[in-house]
C-alpha atoms as a PDB file:
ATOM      1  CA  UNK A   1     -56.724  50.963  55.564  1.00  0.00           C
ATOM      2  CA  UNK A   2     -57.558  52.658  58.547  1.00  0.00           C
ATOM      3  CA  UNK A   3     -55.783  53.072  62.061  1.00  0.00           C
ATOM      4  CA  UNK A   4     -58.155  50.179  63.850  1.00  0.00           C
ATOM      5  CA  UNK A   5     -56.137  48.361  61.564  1.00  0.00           C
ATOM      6  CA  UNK A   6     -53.009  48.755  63.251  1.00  0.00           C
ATOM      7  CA  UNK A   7     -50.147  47.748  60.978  1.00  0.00           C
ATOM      8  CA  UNK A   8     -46.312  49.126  61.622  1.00  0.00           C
ATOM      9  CA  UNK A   9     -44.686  52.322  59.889  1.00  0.00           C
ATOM     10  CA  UNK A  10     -41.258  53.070  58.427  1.00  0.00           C
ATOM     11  CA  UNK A  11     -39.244  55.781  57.559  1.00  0.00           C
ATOM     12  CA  UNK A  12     -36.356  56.611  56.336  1.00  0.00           C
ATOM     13  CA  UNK A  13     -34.762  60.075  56.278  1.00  0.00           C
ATOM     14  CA  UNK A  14     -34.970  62.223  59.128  1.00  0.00           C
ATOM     15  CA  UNK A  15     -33.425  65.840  57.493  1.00  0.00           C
ATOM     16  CA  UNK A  16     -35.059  68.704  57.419  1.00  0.00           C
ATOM     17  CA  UNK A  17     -38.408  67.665  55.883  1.00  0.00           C
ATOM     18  CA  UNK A  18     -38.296  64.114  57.159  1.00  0.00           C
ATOM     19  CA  UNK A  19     -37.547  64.808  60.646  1.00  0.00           C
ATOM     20  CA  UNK A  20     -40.887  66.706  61.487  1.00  0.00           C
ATOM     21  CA  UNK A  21     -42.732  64.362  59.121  1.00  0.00           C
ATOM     22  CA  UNK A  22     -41.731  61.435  61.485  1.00  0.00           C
ATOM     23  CA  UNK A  23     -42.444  63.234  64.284  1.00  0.00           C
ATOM     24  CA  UNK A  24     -46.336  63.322  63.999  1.00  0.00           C
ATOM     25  CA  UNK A  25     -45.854  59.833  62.653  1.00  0.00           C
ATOM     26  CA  UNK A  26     -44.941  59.191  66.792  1.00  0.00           C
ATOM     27  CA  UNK A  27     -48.949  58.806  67.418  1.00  0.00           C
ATOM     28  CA  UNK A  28     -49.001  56.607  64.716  1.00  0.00           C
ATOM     29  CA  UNK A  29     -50.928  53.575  66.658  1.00  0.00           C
ATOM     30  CA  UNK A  30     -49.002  50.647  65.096  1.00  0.00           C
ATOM     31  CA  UNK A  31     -45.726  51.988  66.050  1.00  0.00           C
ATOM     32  CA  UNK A  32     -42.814  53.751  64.005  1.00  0.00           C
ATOM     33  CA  UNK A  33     -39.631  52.607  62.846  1.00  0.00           C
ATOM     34  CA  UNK A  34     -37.232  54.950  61.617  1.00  0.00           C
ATOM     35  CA  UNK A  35     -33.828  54.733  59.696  1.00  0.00           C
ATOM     36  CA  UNK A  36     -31.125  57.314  59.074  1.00  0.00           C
ATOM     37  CA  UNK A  37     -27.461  57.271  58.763  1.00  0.00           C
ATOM     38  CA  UNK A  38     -27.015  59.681  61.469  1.00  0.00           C
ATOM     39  CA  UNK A  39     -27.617  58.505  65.016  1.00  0.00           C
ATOM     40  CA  UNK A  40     -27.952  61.805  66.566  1.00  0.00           C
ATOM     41  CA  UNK A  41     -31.247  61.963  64.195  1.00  0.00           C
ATOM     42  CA  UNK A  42     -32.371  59.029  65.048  1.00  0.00           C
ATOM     43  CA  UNK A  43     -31.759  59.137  68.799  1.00  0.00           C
ATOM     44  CA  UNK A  44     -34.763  62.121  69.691  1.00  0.00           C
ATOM     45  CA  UNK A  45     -37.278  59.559  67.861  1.00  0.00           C
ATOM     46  CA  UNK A  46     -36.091  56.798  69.865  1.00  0.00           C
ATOM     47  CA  UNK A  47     -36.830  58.634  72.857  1.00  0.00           C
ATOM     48  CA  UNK A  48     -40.522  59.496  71.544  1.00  0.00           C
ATOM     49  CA  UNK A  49     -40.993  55.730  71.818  1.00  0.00           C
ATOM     50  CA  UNK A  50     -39.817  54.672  68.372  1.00  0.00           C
ATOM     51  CA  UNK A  51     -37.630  51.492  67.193  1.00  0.00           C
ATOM     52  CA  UNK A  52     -34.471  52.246  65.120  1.00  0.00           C
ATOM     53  CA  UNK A  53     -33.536  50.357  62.433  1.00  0.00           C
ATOM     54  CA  UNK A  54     -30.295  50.061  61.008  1.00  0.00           C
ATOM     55  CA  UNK A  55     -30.594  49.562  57.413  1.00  0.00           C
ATOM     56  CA  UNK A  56     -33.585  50.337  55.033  1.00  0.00           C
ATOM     57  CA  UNK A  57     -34.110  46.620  54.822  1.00  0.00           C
ATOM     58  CA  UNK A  58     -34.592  46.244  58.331  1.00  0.00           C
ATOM     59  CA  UNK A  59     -37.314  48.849  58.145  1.00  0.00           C
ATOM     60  CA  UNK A  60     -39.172  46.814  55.298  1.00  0.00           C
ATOM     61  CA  UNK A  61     -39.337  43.932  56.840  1.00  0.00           C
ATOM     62  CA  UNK A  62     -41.346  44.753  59.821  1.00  0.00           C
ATOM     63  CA  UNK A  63     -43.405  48.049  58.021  1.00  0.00           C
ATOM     64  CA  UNK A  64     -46.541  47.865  56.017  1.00  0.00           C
ATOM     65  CA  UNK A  65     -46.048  51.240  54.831  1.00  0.00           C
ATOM     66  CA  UNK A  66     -42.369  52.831  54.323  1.00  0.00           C
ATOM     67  CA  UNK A  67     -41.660  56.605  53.427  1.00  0.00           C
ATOM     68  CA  UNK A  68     -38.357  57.542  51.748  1.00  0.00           C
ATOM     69  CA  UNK A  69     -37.541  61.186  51.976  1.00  0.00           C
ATOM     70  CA  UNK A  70     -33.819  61.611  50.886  1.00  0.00           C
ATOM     71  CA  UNK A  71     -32.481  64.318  48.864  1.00  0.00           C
ATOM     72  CA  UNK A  72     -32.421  63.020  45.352  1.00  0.00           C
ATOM     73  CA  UNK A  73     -32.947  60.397  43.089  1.00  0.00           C
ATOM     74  CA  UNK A  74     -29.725  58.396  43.161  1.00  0.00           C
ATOM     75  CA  UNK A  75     -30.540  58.064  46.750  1.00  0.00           C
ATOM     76  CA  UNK A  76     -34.006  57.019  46.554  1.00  0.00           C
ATOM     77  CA  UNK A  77     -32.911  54.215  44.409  1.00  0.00           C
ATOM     78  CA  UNK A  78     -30.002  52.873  46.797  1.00  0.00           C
ATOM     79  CA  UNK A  79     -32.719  52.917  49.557  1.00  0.00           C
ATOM     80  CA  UNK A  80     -34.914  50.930  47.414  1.00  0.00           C
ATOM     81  CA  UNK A  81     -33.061  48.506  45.308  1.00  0.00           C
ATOM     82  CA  UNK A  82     -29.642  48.865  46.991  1.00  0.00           C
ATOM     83  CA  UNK A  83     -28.024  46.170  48.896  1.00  0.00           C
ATOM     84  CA  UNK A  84     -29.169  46.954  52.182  1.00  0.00           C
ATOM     85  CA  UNK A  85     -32.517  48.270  50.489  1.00  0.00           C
ATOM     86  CA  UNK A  86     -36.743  47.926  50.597  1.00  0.00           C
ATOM     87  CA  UNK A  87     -36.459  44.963  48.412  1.00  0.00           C
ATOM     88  CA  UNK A  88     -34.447  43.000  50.049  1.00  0.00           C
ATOM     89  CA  UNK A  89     -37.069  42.300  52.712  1.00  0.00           C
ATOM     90  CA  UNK A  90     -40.033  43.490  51.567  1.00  0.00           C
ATOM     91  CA  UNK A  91     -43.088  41.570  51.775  1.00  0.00           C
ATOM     92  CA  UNK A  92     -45.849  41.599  49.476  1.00  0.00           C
ATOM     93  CA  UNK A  93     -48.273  43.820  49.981  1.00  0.00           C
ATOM     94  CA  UNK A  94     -45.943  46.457  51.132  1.00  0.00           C
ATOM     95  CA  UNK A  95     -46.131  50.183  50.272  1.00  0.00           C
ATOM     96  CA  UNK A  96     -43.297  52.013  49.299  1.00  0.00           C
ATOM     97  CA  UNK A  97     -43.696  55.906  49.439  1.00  0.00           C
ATOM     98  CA  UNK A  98     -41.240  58.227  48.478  1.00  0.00           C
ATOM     99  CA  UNK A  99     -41.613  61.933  49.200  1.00  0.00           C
ATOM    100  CA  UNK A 100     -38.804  63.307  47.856  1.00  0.00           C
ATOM    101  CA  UNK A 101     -39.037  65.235  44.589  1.00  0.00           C
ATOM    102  CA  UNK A 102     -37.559  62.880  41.626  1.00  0.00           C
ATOM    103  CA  UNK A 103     -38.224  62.314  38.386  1.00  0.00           C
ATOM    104  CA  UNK A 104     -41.580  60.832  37.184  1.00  0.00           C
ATOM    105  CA  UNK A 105     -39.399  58.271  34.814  1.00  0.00           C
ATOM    106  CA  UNK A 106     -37.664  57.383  38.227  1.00  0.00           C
ATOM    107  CA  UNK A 107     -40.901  56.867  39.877  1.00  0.00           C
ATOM    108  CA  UNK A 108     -42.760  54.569  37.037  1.00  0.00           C
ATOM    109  CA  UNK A 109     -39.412  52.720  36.490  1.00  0.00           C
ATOM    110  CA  UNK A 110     -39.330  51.964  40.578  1.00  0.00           C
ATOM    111  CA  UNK A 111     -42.664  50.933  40.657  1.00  0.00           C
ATOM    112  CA  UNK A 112     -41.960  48.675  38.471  1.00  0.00           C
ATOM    113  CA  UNK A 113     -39.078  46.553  40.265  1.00  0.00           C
ATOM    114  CA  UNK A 114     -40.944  46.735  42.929  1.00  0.00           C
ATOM    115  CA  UNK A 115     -44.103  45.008  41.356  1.00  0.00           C
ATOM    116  CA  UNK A 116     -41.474  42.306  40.366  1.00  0.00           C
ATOM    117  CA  UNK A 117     -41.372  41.859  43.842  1.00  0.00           C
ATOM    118  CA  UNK A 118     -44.923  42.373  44.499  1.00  0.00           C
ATOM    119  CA  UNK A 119     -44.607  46.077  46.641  1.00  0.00           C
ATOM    120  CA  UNK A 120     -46.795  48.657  45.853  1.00  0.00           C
ATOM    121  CA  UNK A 121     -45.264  51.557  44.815  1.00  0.00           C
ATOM    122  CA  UNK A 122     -46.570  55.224  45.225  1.00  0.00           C
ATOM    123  CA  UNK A 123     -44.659  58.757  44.883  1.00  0.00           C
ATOM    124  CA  UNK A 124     -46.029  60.926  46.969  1.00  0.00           C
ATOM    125  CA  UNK A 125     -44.135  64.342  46.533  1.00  0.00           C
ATOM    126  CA  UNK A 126     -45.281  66.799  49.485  1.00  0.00           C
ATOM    127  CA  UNK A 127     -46.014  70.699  49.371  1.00  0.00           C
ATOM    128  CA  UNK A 128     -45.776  73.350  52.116  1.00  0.00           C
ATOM    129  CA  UNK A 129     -42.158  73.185  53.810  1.00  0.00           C
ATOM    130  CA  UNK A 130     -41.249  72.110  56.776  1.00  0.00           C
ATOM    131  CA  UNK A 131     -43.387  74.786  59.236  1.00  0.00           C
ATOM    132  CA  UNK A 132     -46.395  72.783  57.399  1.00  0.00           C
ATOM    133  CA  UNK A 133     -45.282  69.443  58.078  1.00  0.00           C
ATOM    134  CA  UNK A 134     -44.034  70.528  61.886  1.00  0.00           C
ATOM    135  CA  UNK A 135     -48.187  71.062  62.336  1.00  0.00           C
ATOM    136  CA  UNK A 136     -49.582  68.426  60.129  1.00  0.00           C
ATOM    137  CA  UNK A 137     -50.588  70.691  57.117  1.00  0.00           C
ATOM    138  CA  UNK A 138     -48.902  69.759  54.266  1.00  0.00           C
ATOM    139  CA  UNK A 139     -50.248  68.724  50.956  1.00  0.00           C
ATOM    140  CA  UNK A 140     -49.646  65.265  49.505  1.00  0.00           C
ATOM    141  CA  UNK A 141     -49.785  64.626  45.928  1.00  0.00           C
ATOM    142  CA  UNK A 142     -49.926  60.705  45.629  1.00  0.00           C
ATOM    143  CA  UNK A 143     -49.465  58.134  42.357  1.00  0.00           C
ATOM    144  CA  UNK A 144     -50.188  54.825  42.273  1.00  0.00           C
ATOM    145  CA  UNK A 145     -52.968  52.620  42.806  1.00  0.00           C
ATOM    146  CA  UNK A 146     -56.274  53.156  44.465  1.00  0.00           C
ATOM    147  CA  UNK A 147     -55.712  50.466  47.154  1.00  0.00           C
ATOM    148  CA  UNK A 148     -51.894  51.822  47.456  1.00  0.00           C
ATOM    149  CA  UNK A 149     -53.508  55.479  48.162  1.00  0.00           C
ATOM    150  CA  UNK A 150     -55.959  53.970  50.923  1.00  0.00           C
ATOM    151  CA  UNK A 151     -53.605  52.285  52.642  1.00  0.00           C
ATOM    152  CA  UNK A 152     -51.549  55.504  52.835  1.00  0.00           C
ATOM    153  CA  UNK A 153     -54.111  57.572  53.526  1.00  0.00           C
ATOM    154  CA  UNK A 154     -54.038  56.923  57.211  1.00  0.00           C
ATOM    155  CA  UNK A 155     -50.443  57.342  58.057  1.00  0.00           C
ATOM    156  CA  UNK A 156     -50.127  60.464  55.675  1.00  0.00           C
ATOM    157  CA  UNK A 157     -52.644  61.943  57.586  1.00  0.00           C
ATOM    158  CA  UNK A 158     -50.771  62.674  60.719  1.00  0.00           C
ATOM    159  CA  UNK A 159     -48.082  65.095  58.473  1.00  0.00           C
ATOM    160  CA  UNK A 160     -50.770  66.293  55.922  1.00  0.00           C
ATOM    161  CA  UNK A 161     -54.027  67.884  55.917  1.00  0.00           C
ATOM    162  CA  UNK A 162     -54.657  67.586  52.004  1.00  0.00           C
ATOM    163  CA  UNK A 163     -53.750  64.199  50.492  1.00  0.00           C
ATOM    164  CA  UNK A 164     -54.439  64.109  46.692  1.00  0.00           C
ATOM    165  CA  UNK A 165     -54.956  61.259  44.759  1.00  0.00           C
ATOM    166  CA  UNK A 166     -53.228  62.648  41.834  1.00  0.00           C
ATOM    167  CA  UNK A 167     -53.335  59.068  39.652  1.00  0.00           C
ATOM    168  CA  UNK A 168     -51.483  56.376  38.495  1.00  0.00           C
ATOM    169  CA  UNK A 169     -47.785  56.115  39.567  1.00  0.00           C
ATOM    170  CA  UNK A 170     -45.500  59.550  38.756  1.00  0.00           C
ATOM    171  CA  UNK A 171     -48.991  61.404  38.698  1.00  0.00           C
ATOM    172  CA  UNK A 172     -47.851  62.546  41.879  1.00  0.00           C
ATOM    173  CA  UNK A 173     -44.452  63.802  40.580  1.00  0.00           C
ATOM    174  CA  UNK A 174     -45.839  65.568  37.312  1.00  0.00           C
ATOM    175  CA  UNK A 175     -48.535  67.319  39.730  1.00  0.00           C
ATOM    176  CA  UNK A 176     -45.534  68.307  42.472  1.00  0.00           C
ATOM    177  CA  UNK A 177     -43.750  69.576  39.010  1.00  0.00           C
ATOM    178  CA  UNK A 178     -46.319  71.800  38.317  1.00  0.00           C
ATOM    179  CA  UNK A 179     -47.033  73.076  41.074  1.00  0.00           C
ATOM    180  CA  UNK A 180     -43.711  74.387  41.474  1.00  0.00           C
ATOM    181  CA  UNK A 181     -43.145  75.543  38.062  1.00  0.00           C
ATOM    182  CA  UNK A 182     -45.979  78.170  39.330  1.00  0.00           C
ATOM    183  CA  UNK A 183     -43.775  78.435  43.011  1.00  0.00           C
ATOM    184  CA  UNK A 184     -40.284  78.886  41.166  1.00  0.00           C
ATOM    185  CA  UNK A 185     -42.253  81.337  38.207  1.00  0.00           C
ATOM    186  CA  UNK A 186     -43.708  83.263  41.135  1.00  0.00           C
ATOM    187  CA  UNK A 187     -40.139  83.595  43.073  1.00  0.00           C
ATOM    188  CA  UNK A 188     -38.822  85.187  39.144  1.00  0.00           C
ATOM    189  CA  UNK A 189     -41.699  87.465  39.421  1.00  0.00           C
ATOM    190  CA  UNK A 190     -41.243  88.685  42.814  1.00  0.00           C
ATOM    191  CA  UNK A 191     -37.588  89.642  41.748  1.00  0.00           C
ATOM    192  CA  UNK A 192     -38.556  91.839  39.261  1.00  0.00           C
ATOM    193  CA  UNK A 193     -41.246  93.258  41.100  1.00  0.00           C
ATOM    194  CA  UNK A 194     -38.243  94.314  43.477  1.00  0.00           C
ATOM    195  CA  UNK A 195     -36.391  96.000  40.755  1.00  0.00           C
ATOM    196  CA  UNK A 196     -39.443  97.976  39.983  1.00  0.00           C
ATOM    197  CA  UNK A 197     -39.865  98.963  43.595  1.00  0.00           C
ATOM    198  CA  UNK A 198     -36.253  99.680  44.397  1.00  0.00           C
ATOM    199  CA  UNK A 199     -35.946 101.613  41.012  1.00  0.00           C
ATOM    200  CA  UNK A 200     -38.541 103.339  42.572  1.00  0.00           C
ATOM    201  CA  UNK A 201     -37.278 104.530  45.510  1.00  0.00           C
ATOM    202  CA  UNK A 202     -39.438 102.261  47.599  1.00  0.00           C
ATOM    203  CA  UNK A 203     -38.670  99.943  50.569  1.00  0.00           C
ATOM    204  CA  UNK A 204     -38.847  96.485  49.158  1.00  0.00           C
ATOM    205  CA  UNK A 205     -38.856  94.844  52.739  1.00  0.00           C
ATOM    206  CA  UNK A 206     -42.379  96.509  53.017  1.00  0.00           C
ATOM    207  CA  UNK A 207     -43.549  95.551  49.792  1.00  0.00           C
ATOM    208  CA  UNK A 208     -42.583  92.012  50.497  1.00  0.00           C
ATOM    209  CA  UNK A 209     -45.180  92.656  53.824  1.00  0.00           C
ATOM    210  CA  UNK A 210     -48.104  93.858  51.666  1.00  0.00           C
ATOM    211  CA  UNK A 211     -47.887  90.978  48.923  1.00  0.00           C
ATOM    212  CA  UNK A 212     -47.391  88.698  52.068  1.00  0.00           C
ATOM    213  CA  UNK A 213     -50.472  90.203  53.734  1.00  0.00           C
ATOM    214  CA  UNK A 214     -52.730  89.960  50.659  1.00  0.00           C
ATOM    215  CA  UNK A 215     -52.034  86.839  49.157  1.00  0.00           C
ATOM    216  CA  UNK A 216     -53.338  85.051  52.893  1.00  0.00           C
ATOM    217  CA  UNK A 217     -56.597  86.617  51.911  1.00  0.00           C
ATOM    218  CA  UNK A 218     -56.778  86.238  48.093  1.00  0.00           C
ATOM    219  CA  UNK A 219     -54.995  82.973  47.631  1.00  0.00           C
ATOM    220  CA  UNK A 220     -52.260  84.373  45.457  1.00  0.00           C
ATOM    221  CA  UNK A 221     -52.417  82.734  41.665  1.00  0.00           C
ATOM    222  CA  UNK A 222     -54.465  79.886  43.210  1.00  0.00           C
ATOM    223  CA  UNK A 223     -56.857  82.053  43.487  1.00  0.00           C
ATOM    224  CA  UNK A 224     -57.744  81.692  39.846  1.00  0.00           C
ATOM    225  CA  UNK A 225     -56.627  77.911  39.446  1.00  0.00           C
ATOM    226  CA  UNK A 226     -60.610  76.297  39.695  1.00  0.00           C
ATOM    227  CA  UNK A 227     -61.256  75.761  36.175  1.00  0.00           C
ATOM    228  CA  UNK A 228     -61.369  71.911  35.662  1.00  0.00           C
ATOM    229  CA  UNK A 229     -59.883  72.749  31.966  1.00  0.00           C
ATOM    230  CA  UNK A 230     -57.769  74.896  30.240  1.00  0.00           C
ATOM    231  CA  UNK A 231     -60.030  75.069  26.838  1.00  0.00           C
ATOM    232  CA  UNK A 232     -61.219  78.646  26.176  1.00  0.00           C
ATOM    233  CA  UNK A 233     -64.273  79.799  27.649  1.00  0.00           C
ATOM    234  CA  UNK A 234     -67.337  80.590  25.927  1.00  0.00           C
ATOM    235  CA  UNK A 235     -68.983  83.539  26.032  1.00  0.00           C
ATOM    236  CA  UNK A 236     -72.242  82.359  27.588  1.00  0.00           C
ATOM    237  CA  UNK A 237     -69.766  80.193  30.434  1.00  0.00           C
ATOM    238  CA  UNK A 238     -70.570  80.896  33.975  1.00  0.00           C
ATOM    239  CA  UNK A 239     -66.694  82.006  34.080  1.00  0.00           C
ATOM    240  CA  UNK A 240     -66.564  84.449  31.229  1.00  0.00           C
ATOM    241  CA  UNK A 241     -67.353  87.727  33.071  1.00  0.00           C
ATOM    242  CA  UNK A 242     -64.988  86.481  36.025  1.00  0.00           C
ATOM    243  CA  UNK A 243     -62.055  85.916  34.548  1.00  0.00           C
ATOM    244  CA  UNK A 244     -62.570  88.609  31.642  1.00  0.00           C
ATOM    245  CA  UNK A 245     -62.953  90.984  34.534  1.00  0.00           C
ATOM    246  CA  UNK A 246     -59.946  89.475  35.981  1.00  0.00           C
ATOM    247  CA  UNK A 247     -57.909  89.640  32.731  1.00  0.00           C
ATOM    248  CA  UNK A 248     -59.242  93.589  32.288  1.00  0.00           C
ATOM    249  CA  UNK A 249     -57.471  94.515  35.367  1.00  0.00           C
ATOM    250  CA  UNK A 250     -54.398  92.998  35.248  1.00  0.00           C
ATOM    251  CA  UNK A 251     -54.092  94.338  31.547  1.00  0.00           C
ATOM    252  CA  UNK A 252     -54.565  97.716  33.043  1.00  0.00           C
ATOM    253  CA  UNK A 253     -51.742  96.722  35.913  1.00  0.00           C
ATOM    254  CA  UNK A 254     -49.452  95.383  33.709  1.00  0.00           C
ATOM    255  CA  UNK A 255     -49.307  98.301  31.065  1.00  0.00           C
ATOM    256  CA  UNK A 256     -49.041 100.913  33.901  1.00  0.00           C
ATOM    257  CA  UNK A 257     -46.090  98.173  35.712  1.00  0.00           C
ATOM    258  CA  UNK A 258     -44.693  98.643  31.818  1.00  0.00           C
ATOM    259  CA  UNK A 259     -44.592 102.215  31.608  1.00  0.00           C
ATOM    260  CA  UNK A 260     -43.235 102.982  35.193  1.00  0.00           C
ATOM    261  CA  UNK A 261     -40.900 100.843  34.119  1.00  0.00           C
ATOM    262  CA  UNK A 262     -39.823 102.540  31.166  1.00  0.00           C
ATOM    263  CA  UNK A 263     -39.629 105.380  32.905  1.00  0.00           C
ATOM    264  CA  UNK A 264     -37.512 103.831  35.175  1.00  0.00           C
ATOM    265  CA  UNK A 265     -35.188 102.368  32.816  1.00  0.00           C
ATOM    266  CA  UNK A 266     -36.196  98.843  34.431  1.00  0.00           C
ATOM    267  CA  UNK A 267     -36.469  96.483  31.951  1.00  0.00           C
ATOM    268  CA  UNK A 268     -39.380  94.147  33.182  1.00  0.00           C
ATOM    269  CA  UNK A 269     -39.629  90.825  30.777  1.00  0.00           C
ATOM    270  CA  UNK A 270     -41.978  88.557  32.504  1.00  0.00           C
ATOM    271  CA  UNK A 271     -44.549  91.888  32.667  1.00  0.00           C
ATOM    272  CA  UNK A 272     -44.499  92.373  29.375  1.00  0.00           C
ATOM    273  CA  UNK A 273     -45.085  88.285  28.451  1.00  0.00           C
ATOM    274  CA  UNK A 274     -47.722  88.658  31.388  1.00  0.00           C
ATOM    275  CA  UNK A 275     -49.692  91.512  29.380  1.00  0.00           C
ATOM    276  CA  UNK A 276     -49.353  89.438  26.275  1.00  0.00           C
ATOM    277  CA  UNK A 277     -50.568  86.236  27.668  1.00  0.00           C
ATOM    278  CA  UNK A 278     -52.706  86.464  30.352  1.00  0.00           C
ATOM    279  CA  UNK A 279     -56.225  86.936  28.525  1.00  0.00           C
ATOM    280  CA  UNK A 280     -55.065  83.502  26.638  1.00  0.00           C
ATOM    281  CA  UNK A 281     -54.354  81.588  29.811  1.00  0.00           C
ATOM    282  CA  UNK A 282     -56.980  82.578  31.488  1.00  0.00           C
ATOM    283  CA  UNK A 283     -59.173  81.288  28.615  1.00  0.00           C
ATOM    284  CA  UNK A 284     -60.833  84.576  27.457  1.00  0.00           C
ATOM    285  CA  UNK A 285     -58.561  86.308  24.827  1.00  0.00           C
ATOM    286  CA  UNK A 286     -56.396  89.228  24.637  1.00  0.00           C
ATOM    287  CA  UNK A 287     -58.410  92.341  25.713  1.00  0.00           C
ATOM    288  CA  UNK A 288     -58.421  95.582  24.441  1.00  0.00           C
ATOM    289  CA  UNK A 289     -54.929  96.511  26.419  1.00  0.00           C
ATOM    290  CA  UNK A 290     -53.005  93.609  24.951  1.00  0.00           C
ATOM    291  CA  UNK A 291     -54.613  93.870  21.067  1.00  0.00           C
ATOM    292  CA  UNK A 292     -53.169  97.663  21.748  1.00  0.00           C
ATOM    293  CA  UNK A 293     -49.617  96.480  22.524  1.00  0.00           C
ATOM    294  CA  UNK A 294     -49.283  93.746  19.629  1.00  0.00           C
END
C-alpha cells in the first residue's frame, strides 16, 4: 500500500529502539498513534502532533498497521492477545508487526491467533541500533505474507532504508537470528583479538580504531556473505579464485595470530577453529596451511 493511500499507524513501545522508530513515523501522512505505559514517553510524541492511546486495543482499533517493540516475548504476547490487547479490537485486514527479537515459534504461533481473527501477522525484527533508526537506516527483516509486506512497506520506510522480505511468518526472526549469531560471534572474536594485543604490549583502544576504520571500507565478514548458497564451489566457478585467494590469506593470518600467540602464552580458541574451518565455509577446502595443522 502506498502513502496516497493514507491509512492510520500504531505503535506501541517507545524505549530505546521504539522511541526513535516512532519518531520518523511523525511524517507518517495518515497520522500516528502511539501507546506506552509511561506518559513522560508518550508526552514528546504528542507534542509532534501524535494521538495517545491508552491501551494497545485502543491503538488497534483505529490503525491499519501496528508495531510492537517491547522487550521480550511474554510482553509481545500480553500486547497482542492480552486483555487490553491487538485482538480485542482489531479489524480485519489489520497488520500486526512486531520488532522486537522473539522466538520464531512465538511468531508462527501469534500469527496464527491472529488469523483466527483475521489480522495479518508479520515479525519484522530490525538491525542497526538505535543511531540507525534515529536517521532512518535500519534494516528490516520481515515474515509473513506478500500483501502483509506491501502494506508495511510504506510505513517501515520512514525508520529503515533496507526492508527485506525474508518469507513466510518467523522468516524474519530466523534471518534476525542469524544475523546476530555472526554480530555476537564477531563481539567473541574481538575479545580475543584484545588478549592477543594486550599480551602484546599494544594499546587495544587503538586497535579497536583500526578494525573500526577498515571494516567501513571492506564491509567486515559481509564482505564475503554474496554467495546465494553454501554448497562447495567448483573449480571452474566464477568464485573459486576469490574466495580461495581469500581463504589463502587468512590461513597465513591465522597461523602467524597462532604462533604469536603461543609465544605469548595466549591461548586463542576461536583462531585456531578459524584456521581449521575457514577454507570449508567459504566453500573451497582446507588449503595447504590448514592440511599442515591437521
Amino acid at each position: 500500500m502506498s502513502e496516497s493511500q493514507e491509512f492510520s499507524v500504531g505503535f506501541i513501545g517507545l524505549g530505546n529502539m521504539g522511541a526513535p522508530m516512532a519518531q520518523r513515523l511523525l511524517q507518517w501522512p495518515g497520522g500516528l498513534l502511539v501507546c506506552d505505559m509511561r506518559a513522560e514517553a508518550v508526552e514528546p510524541f504528542v507534542t509532534g502532533g501524535a494521538v495517545a492511546a491508552s491501551t494497545a486495543a485502543e491503538v488497534a482499533e483505529r490503525c491499519r498497521v501496528v508495531s510492537v517493540v517491547v522487550l521480550n516475548d511474554e510482553q509481545v504476547r500480553a500486547v497482542i492477545t492480552g486483555p487490553d490487547g491487538i485482538l480485542q479490537k482489531a479489524q480485519p485486514g489489520t497488520v500486526v508487526a512486531v520488532h522486537s527479537t522473539i522466538s520464531d515459534h512465538t511468531a508462527t504461533d501469534l500469527a496464527a491467533e491472529c488469523a483466527e481473527h483475521g489480522v495479518e501477522f508479520v515479525d519484522a525484527p530490525i538491525s542497526g541500533g538505535a543511531p540507525a533508526a534515529q536517521r532512518g537506516g535500519l534494516a528490516v527483516m520481515v515474515g509473513g505474507s506478500t500483501a502483509a509486506f506491501e502494506q508495511v512497506r510504506g510505513p517501515f520506510s520512514h525508520f529503515g532504508s533496507l526492508i527485506v522480505h525474508a518469507g513466510e511468518v518467523g522468516a524474519g526472526t530466523r534471518m534476525k537470528l542469524a544475523r546476530n549469531l555472526l554480530h555476537f560471534i564477531a563481539f567473541t572474536a574481538s575479545a580475543e583479538a584484545q588478549r592477543l594485543a594486550e599480551a602484546a604490549g599494544l594499546d587495544i583502544t587503538e586497535l579497536g580504531k583500526v578494525v573500526r576504520h577498515s571494516d567501513s571500507h571492506t564491509g567486515g565478514p559481509g564482505a564475503i556473505m554474496l554467495r546465494n548458497t553454501t554448497a562447495p564451489v567448483e573449480p571452474g566457478d566464477f568464485w573459486y579464485p576469490i574466495l580461495g585467494h581469500v581463504r589463502d590469506l587468512g590461513e597465513k593470518d591465522l597461523a602467524l595470530a597462532l604462533d604469536l600467540g603461543r609465544r605469548l602464552e595466549v591461548d586463542l580458541p576461536l583462531a585456531g577453529l578459524a584456521l581449521h574451518d575457514l577454507g570449508v565455509g567459504l566453500g573451497v577446502g582446507p588449503g595447504e596451511i590448514a592440511k599442515e595443522q591437521q
